[in-house]
N, C-alpha and C. Protein backbone atom coordinates (compact mmCIF):
# COMPACT_ATOMS: atom_id res chain seq x y z
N UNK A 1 1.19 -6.47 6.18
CA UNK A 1 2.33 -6.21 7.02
C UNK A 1 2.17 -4.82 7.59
N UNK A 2 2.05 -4.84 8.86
CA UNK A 2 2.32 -3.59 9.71
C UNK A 2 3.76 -2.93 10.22
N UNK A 3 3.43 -1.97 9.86
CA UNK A 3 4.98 -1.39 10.53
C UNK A 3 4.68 -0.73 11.81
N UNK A 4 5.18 -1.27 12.79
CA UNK A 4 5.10 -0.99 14.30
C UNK A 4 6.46 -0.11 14.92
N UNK A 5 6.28 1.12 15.44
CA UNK A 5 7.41 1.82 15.87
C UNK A 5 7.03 2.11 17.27
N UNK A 6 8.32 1.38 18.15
CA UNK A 6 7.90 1.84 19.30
C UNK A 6 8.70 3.61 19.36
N UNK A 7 7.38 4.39 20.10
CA UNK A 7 7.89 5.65 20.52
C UNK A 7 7.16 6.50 21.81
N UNK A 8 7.43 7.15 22.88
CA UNK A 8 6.53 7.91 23.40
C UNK A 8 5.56 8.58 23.04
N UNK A 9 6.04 9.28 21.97
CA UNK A 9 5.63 10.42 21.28
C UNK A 9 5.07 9.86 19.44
N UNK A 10 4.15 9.34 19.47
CA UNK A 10 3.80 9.01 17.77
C UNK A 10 3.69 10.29 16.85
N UNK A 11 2.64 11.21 17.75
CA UNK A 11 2.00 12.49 16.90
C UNK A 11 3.95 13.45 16.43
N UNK A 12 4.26 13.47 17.38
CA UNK A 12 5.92 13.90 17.41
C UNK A 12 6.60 13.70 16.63
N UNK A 13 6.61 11.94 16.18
CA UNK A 13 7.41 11.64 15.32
C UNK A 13 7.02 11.59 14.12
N UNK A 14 5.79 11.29 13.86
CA UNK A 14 4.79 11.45 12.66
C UNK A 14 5.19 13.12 12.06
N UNK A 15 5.13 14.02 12.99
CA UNK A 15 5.10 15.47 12.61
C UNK A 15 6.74 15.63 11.65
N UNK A 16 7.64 15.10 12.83
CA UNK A 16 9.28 14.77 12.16
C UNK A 16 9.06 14.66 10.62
N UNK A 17 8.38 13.52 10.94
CA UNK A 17 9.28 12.95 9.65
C UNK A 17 8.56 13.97 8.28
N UNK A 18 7.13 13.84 8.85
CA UNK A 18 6.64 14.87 7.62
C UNK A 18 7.06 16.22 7.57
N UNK A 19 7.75 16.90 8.42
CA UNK A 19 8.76 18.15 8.21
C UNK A 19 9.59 17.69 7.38
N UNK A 20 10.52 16.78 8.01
CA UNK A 20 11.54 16.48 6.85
C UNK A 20 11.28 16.21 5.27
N UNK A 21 9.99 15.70 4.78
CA UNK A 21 9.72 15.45 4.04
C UNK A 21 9.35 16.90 3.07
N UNK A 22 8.76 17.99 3.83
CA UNK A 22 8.68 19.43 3.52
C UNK A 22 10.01 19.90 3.24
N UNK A 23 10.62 19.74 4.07
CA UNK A 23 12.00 20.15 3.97
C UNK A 23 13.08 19.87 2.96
N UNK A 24 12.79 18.79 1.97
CA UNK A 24 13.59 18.33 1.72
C UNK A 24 14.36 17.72 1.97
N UNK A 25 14.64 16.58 3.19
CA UNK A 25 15.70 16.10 3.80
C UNK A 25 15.45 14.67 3.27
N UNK A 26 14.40 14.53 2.85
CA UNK A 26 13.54 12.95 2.70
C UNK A 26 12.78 13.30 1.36
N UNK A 27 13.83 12.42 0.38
CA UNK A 27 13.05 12.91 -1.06
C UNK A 27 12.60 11.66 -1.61
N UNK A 28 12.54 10.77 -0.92
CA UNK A 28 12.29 9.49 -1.44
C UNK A 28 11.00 8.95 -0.80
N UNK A 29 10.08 9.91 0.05
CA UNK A 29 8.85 9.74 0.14
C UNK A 29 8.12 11.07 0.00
N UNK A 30 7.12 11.16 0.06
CA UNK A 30 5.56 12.21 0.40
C UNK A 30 4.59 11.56 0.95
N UNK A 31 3.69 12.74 1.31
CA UNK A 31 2.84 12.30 1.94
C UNK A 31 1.76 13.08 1.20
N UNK A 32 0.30 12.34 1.42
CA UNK A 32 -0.79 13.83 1.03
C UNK A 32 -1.59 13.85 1.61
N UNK A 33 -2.77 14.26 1.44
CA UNK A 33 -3.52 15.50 2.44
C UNK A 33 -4.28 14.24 3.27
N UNK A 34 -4.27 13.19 3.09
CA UNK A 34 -5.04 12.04 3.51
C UNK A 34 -3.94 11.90 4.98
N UNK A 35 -2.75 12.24 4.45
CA UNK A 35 -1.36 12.12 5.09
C UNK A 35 -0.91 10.47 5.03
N UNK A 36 -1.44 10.07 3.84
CA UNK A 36 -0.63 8.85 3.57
C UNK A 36 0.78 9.04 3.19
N UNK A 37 1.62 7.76 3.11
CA UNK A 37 2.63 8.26 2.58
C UNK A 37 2.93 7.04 1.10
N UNK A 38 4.02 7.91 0.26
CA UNK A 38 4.02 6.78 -0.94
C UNK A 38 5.24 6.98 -1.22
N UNK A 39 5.96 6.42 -1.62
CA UNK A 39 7.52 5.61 -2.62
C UNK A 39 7.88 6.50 -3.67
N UNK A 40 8.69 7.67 -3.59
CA UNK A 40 8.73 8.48 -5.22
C UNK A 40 9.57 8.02 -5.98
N UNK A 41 10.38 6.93 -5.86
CA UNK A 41 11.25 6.43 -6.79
C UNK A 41 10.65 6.17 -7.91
N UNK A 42 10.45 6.18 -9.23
CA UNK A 42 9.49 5.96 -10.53
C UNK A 42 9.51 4.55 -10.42
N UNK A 43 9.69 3.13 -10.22
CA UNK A 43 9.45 2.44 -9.77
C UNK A 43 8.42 1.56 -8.95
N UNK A 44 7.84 2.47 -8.13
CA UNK A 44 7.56 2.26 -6.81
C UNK A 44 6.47 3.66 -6.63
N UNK A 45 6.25 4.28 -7.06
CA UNK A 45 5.47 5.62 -7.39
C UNK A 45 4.56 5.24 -7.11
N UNK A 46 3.25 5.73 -6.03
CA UNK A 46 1.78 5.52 -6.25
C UNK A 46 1.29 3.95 -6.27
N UNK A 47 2.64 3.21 -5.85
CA UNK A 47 2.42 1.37 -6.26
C UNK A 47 0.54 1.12 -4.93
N UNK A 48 1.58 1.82 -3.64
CA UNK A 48 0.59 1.55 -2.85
C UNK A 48 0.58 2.86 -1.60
N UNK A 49 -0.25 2.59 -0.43
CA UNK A 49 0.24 3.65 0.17
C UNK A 49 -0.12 3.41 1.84
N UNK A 50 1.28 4.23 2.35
CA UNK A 50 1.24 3.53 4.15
C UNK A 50 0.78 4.83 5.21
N UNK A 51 -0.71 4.07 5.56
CA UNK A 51 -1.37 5.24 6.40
C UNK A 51 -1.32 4.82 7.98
N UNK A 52 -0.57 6.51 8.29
CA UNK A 52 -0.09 6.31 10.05
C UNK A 52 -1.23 6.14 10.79
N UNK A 53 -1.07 5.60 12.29
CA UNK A 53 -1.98 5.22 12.93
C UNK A 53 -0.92 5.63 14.49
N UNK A 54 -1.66 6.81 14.90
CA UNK A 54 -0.96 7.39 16.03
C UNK A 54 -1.66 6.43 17.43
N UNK A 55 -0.91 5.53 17.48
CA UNK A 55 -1.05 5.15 18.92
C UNK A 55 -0.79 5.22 20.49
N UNK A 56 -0.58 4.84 21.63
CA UNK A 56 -0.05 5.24 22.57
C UNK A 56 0.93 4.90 23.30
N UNK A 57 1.98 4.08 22.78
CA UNK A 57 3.29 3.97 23.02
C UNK A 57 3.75 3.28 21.35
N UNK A 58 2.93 3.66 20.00
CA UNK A 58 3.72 3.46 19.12
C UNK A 58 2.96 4.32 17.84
N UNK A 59 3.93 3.96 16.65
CA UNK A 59 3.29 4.94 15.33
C UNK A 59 3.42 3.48 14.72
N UNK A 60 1.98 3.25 13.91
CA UNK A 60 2.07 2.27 13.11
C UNK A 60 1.56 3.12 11.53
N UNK A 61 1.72 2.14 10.77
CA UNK A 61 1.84 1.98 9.66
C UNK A 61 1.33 0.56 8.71
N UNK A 62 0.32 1.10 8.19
CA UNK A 62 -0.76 0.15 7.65
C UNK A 62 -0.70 0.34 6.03
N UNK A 63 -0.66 -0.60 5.24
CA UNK A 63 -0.30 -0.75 3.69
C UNK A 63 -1.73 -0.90 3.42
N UNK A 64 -2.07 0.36 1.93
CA UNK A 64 -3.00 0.35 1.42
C UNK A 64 -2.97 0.14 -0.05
N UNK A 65 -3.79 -0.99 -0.76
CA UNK A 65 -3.10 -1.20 -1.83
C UNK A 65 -4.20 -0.85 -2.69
N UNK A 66 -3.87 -0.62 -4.79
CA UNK A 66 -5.17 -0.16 -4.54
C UNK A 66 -6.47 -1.26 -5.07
N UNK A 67 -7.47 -0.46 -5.11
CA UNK A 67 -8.85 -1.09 -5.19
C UNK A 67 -8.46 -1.84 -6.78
N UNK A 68 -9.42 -3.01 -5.86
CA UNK A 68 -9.37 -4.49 -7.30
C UNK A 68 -8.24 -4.81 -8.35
N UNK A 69 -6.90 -4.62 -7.23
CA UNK A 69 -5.94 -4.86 -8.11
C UNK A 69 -4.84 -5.45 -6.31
N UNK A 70 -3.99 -5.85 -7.12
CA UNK A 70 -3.55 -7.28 -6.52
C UNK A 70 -2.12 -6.38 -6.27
N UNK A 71 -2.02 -6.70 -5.14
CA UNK A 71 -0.70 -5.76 -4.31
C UNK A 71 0.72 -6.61 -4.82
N UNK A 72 1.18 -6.64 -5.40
CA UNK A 72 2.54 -7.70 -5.75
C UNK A 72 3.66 -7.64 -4.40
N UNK A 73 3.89 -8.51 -4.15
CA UNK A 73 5.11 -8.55 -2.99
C UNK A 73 6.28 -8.25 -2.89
N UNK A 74 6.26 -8.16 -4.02
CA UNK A 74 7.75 -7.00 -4.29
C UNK A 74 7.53 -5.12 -3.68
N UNK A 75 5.95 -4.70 -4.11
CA UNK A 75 5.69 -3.81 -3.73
C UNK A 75 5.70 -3.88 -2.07
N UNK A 76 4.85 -4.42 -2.05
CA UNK A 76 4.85 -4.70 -0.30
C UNK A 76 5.98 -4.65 0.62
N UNK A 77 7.13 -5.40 0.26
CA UNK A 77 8.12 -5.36 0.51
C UNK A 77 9.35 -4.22 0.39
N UNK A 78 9.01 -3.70 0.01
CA UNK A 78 9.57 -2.52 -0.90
C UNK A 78 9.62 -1.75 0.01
N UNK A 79 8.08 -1.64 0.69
CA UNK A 79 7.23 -0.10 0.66
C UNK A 79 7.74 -0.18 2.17
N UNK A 80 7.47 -1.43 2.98
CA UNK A 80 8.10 -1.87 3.98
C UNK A 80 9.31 -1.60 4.47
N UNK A 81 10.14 -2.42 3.62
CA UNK A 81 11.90 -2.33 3.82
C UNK A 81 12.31 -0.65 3.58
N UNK A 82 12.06 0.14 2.41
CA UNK A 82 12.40 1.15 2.19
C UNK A 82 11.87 2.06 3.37
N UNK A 83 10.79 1.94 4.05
CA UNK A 83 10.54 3.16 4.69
C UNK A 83 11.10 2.81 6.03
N UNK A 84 11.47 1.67 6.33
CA UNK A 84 11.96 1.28 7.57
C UNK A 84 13.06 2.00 7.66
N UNK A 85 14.08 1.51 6.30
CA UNK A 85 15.27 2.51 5.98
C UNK A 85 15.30 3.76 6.23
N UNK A 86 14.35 4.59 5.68
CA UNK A 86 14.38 5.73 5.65
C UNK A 86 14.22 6.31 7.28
N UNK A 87 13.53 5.71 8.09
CA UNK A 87 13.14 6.09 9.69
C UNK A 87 14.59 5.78 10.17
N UNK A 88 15.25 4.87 10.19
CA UNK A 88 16.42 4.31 11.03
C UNK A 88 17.77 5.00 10.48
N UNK A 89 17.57 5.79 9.08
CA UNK A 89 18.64 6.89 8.65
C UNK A 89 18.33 7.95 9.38
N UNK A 90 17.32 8.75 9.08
CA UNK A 90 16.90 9.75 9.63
C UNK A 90 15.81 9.91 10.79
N UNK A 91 15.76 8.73 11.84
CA UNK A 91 15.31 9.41 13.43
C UNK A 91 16.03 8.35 13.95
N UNK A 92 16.97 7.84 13.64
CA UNK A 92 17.88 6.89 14.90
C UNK A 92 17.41 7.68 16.52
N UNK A 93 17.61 8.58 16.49
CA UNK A 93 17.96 8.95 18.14
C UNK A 93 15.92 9.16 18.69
N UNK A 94 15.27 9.31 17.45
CA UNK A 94 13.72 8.93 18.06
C UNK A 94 12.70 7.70 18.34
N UNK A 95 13.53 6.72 17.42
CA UNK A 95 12.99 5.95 17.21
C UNK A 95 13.65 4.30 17.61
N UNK A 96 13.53 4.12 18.83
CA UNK A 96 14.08 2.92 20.07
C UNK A 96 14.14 1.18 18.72
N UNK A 97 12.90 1.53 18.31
CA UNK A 97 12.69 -0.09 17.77
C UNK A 97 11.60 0.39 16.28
N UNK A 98 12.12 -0.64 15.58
CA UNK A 98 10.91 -0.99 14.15
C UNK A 98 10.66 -2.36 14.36
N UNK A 99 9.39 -2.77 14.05
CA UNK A 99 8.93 -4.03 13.97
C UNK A 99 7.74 -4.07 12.56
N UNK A 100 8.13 -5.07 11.93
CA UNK A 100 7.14 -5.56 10.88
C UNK A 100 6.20 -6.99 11.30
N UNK A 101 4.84 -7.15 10.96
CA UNK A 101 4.43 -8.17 10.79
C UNK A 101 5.00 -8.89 9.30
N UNK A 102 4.91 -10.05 8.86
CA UNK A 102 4.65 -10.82 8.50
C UNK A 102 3.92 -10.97 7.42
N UNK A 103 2.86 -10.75 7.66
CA UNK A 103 1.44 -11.00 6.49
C UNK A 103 0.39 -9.60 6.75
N UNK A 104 0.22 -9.53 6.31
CA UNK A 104 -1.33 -8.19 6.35
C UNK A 104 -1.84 -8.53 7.46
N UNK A 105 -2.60 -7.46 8.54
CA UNK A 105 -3.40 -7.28 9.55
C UNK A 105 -4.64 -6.86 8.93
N UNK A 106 -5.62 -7.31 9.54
CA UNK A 106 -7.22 -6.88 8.95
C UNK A 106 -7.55 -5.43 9.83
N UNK A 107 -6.71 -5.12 10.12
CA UNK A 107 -7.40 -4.21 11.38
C UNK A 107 -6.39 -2.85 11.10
N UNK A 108 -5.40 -3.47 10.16
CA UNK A 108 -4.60 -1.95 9.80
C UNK A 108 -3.93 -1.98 8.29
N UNK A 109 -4.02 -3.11 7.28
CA UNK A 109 -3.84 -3.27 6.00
C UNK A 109 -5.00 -3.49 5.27
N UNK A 110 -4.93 -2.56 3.89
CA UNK A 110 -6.00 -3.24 3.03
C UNK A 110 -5.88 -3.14 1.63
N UNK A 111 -5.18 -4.62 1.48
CA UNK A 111 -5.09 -4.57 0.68
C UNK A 111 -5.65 -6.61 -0.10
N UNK A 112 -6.28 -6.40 -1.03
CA UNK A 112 -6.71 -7.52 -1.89
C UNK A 112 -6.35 -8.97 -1.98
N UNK A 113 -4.65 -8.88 -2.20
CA UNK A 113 -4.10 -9.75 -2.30
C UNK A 113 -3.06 -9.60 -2.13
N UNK A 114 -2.11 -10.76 -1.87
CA UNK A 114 -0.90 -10.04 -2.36
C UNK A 114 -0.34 -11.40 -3.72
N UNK A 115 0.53 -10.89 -4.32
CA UNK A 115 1.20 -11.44 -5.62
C UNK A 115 2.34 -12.03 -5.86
């Protein structure tokens, strides 16, 4: 499942949100030096991780799950629904539209299986 955001500006909003995330405004994700991002709820911690993909009229978001272990769909879903949340709380006025696929893309998810 891809997370598709339409925006003018990807690098812009990408930068946003990871300020906020510096900032403290957004404590329910991080990011690291890879600039993935991951789930800090203890729950959901390190389950998997969603790496941006600055495009040219959108910011996507590609689920990485990890090596030789089986992505459960609860995670997937999770990682999905929650961060969608988190964009449409905090950049309503940047962010026009969210769109999810469906099932994993080969070309921007990688992950094993899902569960």
């Amino acid at each position: 499942m891809a997370l598709v955001i339409s925006t003018k500006n990807a690098s812009a909003l990408l930068a946003a949100i990871k300020q906020a995330i510096d900032d403290n405004e957004i404590d329910s994700w991080t990011y690291d030096k890879n600039g993935d991002f991951t789930h800090t709820p203890s729950q959901w911690r390190n389950l998997a991780r969603l790496h941006p993909i600055v495009d040219i009229n959108a910011l996507k978001f590609g689920i990485i799950g990890h090596k030789d272990t089986v992505l459960s769909r609860a995670t997937y879903c999770a990682y999905h629904g929650r961060f969608t949340e988190m964009l449409l709380a905090h950049f309503a006025s940047k962010v026009p539209s969210v769109g999810a696929t469906s099932k994993p893309l080969s070309a921007v998810d990688f992950v094993n299986d899902l569960g």
